[in-house]
C-alpha atoms as a PDB file:
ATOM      1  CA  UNK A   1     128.843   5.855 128.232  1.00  0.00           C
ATOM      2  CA  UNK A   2     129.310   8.247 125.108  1.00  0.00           C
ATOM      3  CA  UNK A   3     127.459   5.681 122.928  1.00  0.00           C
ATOM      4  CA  UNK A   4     124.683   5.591 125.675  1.00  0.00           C
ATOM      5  CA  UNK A   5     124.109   9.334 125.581  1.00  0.00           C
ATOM      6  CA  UNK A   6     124.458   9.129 121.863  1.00  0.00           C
ATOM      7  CA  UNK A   7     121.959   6.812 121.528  1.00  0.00           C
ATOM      8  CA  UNK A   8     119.424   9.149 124.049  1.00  0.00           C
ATOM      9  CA  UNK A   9     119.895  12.038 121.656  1.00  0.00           C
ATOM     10  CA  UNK A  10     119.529  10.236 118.703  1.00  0.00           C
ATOM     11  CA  UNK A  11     115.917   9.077 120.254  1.00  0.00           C
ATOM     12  CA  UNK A  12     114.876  12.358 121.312  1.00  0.00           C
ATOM     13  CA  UNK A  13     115.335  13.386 117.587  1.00  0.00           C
ATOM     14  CA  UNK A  14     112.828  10.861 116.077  1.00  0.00           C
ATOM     15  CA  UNK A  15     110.439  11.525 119.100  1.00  0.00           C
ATOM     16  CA  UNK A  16     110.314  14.965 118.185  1.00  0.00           C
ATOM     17  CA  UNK A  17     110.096  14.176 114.264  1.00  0.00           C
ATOM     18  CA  UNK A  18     106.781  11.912 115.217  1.00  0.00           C
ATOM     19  CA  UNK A  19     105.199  14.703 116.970  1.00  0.00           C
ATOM     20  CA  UNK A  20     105.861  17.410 113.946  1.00  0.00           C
ATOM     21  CA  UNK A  21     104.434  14.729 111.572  1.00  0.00           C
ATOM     22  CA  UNK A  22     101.573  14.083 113.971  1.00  0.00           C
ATOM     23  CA  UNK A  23     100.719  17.808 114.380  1.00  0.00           C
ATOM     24  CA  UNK A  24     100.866  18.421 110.776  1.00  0.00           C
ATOM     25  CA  UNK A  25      98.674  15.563 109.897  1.00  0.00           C
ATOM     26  CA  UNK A  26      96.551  16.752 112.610  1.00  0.00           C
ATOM     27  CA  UNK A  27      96.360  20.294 110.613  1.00  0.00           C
ATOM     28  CA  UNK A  28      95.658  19.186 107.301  1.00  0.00           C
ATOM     29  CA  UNK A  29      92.551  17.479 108.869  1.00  0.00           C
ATOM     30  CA  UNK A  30      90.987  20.604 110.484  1.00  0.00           C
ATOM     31  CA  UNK A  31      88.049  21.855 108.406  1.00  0.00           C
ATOM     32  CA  UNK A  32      88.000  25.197 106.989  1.00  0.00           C
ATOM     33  CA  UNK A  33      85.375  26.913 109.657  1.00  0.00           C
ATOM     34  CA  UNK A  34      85.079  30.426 107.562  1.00  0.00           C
ATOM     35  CA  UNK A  35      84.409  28.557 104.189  1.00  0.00           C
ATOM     36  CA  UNK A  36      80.699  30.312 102.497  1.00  0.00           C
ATOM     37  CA  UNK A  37      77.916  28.676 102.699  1.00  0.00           C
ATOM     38  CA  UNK A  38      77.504  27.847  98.619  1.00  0.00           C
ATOM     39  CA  UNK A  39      80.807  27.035  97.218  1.00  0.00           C
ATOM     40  CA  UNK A  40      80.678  28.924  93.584  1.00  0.00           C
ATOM     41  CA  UNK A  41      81.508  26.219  91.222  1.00  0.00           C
ATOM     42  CA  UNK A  42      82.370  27.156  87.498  1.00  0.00           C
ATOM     43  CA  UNK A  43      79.105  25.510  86.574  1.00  0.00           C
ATOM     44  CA  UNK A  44      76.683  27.315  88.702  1.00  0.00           C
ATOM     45  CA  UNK A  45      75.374  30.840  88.127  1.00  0.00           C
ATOM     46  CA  UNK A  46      73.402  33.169  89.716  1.00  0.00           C
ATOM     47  CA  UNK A  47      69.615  33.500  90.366  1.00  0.00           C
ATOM     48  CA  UNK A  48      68.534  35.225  87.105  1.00  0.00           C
ATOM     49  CA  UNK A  49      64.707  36.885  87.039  1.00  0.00           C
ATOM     50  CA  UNK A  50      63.105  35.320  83.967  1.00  0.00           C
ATOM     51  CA  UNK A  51      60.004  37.028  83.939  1.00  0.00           C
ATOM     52  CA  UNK A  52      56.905  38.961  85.507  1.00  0.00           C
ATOM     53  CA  UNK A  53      53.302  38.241  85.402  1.00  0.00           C
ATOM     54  CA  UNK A  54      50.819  40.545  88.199  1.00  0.00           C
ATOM     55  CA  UNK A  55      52.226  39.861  91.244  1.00  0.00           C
ATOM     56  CA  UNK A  56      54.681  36.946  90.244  1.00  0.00           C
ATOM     57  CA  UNK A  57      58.162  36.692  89.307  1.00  0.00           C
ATOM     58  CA  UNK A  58      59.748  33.869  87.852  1.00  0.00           C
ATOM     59  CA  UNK A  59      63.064  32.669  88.601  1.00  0.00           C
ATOM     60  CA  UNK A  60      65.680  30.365  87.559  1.00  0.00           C
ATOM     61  CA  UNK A  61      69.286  29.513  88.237  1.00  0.00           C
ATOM     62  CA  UNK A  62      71.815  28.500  84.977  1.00  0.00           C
ATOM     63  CA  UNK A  63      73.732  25.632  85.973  1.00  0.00           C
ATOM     64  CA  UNK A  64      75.802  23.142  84.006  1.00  0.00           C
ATOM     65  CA  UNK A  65      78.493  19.787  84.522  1.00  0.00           C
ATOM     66  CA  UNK A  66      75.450  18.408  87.098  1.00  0.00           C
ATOM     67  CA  UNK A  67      73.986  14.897  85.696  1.00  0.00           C
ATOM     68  CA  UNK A  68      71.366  14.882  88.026  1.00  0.00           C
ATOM     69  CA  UNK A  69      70.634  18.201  89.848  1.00  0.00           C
ATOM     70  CA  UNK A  70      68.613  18.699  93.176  1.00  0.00           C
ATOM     71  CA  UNK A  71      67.089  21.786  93.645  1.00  0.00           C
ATOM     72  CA  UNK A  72      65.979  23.704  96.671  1.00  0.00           C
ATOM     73  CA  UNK A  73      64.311  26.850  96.775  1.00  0.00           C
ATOM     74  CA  UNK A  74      63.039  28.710  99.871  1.00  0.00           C
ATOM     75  CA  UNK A  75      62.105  31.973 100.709  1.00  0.00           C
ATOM     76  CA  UNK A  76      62.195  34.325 103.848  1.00  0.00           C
ATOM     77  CA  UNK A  77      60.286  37.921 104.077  1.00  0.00           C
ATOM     78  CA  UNK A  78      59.313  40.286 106.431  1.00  0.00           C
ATOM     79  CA  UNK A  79      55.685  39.858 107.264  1.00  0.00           C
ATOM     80  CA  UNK A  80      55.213  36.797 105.030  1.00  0.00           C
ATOM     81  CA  UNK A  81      54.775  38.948 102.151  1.00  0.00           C
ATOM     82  CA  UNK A  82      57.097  36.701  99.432  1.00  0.00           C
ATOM     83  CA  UNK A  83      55.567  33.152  98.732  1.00  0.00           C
ATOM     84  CA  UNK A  84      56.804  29.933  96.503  1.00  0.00           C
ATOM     85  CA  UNK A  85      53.916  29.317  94.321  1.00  0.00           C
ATOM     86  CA  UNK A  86      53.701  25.504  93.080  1.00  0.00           C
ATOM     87  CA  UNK A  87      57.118  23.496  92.992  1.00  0.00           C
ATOM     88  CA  UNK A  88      59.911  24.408  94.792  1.00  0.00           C
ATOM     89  CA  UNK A  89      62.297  21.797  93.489  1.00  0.00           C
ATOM     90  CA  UNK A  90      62.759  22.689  89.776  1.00  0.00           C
ATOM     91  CA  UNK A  91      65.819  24.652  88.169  1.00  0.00           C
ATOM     92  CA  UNK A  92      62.777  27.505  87.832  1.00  0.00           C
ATOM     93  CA  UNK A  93      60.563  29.313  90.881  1.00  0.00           C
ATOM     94  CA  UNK A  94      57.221  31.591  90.874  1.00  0.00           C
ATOM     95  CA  UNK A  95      57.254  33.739  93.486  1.00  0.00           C
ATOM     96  CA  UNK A  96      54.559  36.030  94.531  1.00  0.00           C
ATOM     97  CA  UNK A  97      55.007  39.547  96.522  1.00  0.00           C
ATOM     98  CA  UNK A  98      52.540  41.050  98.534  1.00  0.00           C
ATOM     99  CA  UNK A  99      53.332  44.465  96.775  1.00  0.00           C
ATOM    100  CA  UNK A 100      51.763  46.895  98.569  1.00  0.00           C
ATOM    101  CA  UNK A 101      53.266  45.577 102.106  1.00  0.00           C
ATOM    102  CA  UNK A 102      56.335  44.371 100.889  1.00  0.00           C
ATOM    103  CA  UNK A 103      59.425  45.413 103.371  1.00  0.00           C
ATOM    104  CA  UNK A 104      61.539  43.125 101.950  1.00  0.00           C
ATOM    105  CA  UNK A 105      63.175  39.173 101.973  1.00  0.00           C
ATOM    106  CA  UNK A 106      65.402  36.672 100.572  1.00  0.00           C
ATOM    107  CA  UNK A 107      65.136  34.014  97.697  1.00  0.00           C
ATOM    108  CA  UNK A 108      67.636  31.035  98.110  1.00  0.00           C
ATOM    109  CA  UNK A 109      68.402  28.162  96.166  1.00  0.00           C
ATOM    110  CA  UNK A 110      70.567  25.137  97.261  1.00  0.00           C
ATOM    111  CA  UNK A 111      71.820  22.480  94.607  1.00  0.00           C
ATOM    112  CA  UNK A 112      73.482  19.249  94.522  1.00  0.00           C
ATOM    113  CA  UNK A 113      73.692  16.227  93.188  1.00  0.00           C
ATOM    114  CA  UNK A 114      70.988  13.433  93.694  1.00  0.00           C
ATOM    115  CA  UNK A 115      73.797  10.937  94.114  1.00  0.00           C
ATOM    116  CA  UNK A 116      75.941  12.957  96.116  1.00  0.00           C
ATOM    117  CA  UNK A 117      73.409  15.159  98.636  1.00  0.00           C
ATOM    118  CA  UNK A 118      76.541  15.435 101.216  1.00  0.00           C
ATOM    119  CA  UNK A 119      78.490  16.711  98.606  1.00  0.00           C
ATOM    120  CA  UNK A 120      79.496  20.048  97.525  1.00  0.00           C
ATOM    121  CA  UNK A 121      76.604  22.012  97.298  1.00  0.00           C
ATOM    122  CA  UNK A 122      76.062  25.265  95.213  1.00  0.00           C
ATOM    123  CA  UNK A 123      73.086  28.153  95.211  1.00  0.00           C
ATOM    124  CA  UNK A 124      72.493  31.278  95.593  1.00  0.00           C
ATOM    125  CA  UNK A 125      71.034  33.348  97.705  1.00  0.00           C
ATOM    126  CA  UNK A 126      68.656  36.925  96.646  1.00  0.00           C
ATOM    127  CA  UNK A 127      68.091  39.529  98.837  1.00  0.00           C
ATOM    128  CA  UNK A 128      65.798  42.318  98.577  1.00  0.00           C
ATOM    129  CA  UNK A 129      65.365  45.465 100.891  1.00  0.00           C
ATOM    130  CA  UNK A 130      62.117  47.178 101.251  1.00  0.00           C
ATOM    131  CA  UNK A 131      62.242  49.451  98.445  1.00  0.00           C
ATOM    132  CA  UNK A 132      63.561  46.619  95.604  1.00  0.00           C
ATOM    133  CA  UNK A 133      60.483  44.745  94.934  1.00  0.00           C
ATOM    134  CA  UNK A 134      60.629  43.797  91.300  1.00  0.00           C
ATOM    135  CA  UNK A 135      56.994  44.541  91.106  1.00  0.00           C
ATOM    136  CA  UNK A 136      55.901  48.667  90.797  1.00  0.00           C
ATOM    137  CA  UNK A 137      53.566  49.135  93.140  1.00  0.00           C
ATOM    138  CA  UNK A 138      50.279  49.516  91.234  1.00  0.00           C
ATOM    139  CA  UNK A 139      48.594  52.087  94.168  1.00  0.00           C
ATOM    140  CA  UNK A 140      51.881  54.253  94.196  1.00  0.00           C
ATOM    141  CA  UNK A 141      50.795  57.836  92.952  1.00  0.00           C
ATOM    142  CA  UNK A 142      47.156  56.691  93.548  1.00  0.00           C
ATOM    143  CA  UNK A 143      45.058  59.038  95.641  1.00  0.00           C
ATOM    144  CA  UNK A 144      42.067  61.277  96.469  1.00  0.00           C
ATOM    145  CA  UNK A 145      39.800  63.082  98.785  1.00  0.00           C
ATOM    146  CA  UNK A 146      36.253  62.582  99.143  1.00  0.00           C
ATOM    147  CA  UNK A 147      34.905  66.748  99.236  1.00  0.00           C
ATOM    148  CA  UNK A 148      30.917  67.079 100.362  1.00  0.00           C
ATOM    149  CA  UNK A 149      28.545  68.850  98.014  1.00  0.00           C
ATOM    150  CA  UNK A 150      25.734  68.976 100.000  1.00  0.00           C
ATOM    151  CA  UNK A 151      25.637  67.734 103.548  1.00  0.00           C
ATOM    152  CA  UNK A 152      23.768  64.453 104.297  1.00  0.00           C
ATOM    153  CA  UNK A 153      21.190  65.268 107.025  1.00  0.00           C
ATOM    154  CA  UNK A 154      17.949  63.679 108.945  1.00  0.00           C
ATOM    155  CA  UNK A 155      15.326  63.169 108.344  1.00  0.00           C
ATOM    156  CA  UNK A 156      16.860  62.303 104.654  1.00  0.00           C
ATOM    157  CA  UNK A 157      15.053  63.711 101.701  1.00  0.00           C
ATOM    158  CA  UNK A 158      16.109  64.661  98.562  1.00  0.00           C
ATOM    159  CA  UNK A 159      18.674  65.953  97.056  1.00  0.00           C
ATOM    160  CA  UNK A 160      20.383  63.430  99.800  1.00  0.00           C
ATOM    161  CA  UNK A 161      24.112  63.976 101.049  1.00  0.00           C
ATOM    162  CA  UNK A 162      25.854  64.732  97.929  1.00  0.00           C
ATOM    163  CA  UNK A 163      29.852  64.030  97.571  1.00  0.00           C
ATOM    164  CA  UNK A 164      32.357  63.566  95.085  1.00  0.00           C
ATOM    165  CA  UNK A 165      35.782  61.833  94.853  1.00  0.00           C
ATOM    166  CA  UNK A 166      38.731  64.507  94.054  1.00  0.00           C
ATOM    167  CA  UNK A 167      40.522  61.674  92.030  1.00  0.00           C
ATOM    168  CA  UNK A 168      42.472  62.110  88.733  1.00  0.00           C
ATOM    169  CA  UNK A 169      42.296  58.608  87.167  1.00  0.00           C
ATOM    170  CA  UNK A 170      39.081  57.437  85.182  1.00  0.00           C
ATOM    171  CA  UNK A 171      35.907  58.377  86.996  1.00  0.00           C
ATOM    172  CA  UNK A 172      34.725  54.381  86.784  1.00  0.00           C
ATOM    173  CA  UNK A 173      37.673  53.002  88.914  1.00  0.00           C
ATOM    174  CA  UNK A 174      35.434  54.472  91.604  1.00  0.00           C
ATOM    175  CA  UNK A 175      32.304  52.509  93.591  1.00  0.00           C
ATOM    176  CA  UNK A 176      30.762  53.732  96.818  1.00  0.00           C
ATOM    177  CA  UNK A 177      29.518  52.587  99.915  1.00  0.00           C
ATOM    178  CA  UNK A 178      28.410  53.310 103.363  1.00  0.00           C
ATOM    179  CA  UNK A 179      28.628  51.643 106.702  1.00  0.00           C
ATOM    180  CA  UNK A 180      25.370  53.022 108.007  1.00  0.00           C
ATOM    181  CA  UNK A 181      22.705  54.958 105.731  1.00  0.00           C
ATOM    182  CA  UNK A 182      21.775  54.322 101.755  1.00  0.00           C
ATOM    183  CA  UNK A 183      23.327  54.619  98.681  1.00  0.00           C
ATOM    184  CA  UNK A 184      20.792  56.498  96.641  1.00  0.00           C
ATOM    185  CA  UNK A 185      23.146  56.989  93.675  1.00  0.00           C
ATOM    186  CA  UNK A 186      26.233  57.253  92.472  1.00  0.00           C
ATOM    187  CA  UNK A 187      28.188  57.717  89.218  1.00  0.00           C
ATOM    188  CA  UNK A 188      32.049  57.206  89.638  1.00  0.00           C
ATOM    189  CA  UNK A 189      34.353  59.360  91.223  1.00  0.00           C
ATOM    190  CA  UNK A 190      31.666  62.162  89.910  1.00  0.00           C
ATOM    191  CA  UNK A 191      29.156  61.886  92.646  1.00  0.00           C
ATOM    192  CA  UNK A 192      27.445  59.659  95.572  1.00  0.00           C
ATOM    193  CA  UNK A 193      23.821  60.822  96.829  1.00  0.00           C
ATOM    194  CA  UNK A 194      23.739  59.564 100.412  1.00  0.00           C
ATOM    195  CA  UNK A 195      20.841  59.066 102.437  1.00  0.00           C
ATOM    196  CA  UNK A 196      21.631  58.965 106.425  1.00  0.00           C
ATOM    197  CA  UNK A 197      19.360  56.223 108.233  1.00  0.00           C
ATOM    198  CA  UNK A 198      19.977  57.910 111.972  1.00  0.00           C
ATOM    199  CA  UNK A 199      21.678  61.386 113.248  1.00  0.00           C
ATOM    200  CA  UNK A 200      24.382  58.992 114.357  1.00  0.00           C
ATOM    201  CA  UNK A 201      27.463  59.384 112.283  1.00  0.00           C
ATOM    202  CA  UNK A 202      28.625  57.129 109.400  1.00  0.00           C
ATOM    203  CA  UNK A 203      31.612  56.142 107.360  1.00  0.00           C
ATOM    204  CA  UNK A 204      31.397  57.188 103.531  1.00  0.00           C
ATOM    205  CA  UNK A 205      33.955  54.903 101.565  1.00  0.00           C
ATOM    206  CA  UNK A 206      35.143  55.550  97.945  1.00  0.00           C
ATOM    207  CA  UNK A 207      37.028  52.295  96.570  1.00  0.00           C
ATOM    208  CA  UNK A 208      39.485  53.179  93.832  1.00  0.00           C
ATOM    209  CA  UNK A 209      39.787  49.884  91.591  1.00  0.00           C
ATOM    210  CA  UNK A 210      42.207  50.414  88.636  1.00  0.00           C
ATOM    211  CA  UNK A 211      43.116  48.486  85.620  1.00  0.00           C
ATOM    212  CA  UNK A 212      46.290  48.117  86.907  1.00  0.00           C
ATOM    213  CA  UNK A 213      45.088  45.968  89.823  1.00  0.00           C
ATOM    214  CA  UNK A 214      45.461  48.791  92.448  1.00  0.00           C
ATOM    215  CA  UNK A 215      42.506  48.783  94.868  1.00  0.00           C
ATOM    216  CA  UNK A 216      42.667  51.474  97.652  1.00  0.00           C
ATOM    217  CA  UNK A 217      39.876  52.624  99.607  1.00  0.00           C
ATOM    218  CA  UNK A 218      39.409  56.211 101.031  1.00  0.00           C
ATOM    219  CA  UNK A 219      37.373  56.837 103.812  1.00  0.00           C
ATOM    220  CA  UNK A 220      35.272  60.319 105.741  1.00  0.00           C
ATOM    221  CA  UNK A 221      33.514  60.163 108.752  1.00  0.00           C
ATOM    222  CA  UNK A 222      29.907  62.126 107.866  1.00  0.00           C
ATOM    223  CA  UNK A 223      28.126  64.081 110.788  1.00  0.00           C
ATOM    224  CA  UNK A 224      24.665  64.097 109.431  1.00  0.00           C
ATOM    225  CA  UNK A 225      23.018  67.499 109.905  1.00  0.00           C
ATOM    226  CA  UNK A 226      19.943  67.697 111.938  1.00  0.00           C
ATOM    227  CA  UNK A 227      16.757  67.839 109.515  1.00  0.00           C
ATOM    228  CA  UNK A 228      14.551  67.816 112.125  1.00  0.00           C
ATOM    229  CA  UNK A 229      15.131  68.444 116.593  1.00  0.00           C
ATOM    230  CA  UNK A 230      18.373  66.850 118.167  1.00  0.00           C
ATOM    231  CA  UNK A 231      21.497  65.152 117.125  1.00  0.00           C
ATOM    232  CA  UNK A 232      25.226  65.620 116.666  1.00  0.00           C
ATOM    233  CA  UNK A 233      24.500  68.192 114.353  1.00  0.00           C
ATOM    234  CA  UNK A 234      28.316  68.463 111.846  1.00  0.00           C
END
């Protein structure tokens, strides 16, 4: 009887020796759920900004210890306003940015290796908020406000609506143009001679072009003053 109930205990030992070994085996196969997306391997940098030409910036991402590299580049932005120009599967990427709109986005790369794509992967991922465009916005500090010399009336006769652009940058960034009416003449940002084709108002538009590729336009309703019987009148 005493061998029998030795024998029972000695059983319920290994039984519960199996189901420790099973549970730890069990453990050591559970993946690692918080693990980043990019695993940083000694070999793989950071996305580095290489250089900047008009609206593009060119990027690339230092790697090493990869005989065969896949790259994959994408980008995300508010308002589509970052784009991959050309290839997006070199060690190198152009993008462009909508400057003037830009609210902001993310540049990611993903590598691995051709022979290995379920591998480890590493990349990198770029984010920028709306005020970290690498680009200066060419129209910031840009401005002006179109003041009337003479007012445009009808009948139109000469000296025509006459009206200049208050602007502080070179007088030939500056073209005009109307909606309804005629241009008579204009010089810059100097003066506009406007000739109204009806007592119905119009839209006078300045368009400030600069050499450093900002183009902004600046608009004033015009009331044309009655020449003759009738009309809005300003």
């Amino acid at each position: 009887m005493k061998n029998f109930i030795k024998m029972l205990a000695f059983s319920f030992v290994l039984a519960l020796m199996s189901c420790s070994e099973k549970e730890n085996v069990m453990n050591e196969e559970i993946p690692n759920s918080t693990s980043e997306k990019f695993v940083k391997l000694a070999g793989c940098g950071g996305i580095q900004e290489v250089s900047i030409s008009g609206n593009q910036v060119t990027y690339t991402l230092p790697i090493s210890g990869y005989s065969n590299p896949v790259f994959q580049w994408s980008v995300t932005s508010i308002n589509n306003t970052m784009n991959i120009v050309g290839s997006s599967t070199g060690q190198s990427v152009v993008v462009s940015f909508d400057v003037a709109n830009f609210q902001g986005g993310e540049l990611e790369v993903d590598v691995y290796e051709s022979s290995n794509p379920t591998g480890v992967h590493c990349g990198d991922v770029l984010t920028f908020g709306q005020g970290d465009c690498p680009i200066p916005n060419p129209c910031d500090g840009v401005t002006g406000t179109i003041i009337e010399d003479i007012e445009a009336c009808y009948p139109a006769s000469h000296p025509y609506g006459r009206y200049h652009l208050n602007y502080s940058g070179n007088n030939n960034d500056v073209t005009w143009s109307v909606n309804y009416g005629t241009i008579m003449a204009q010089s810059g940002a100097a003066e506009v001679q406007v000739a109204a084709a009806s007592l119905n108002p119009f839209t006078l538009t300045a368009t400030i072009n600069t050499q450093d590729g900002c183009v902004k336009s600046i608009n004033k309703v015009i009331y044309p003053c009655d020449a003759g019987s009738g009309g809005f009148g300003k």
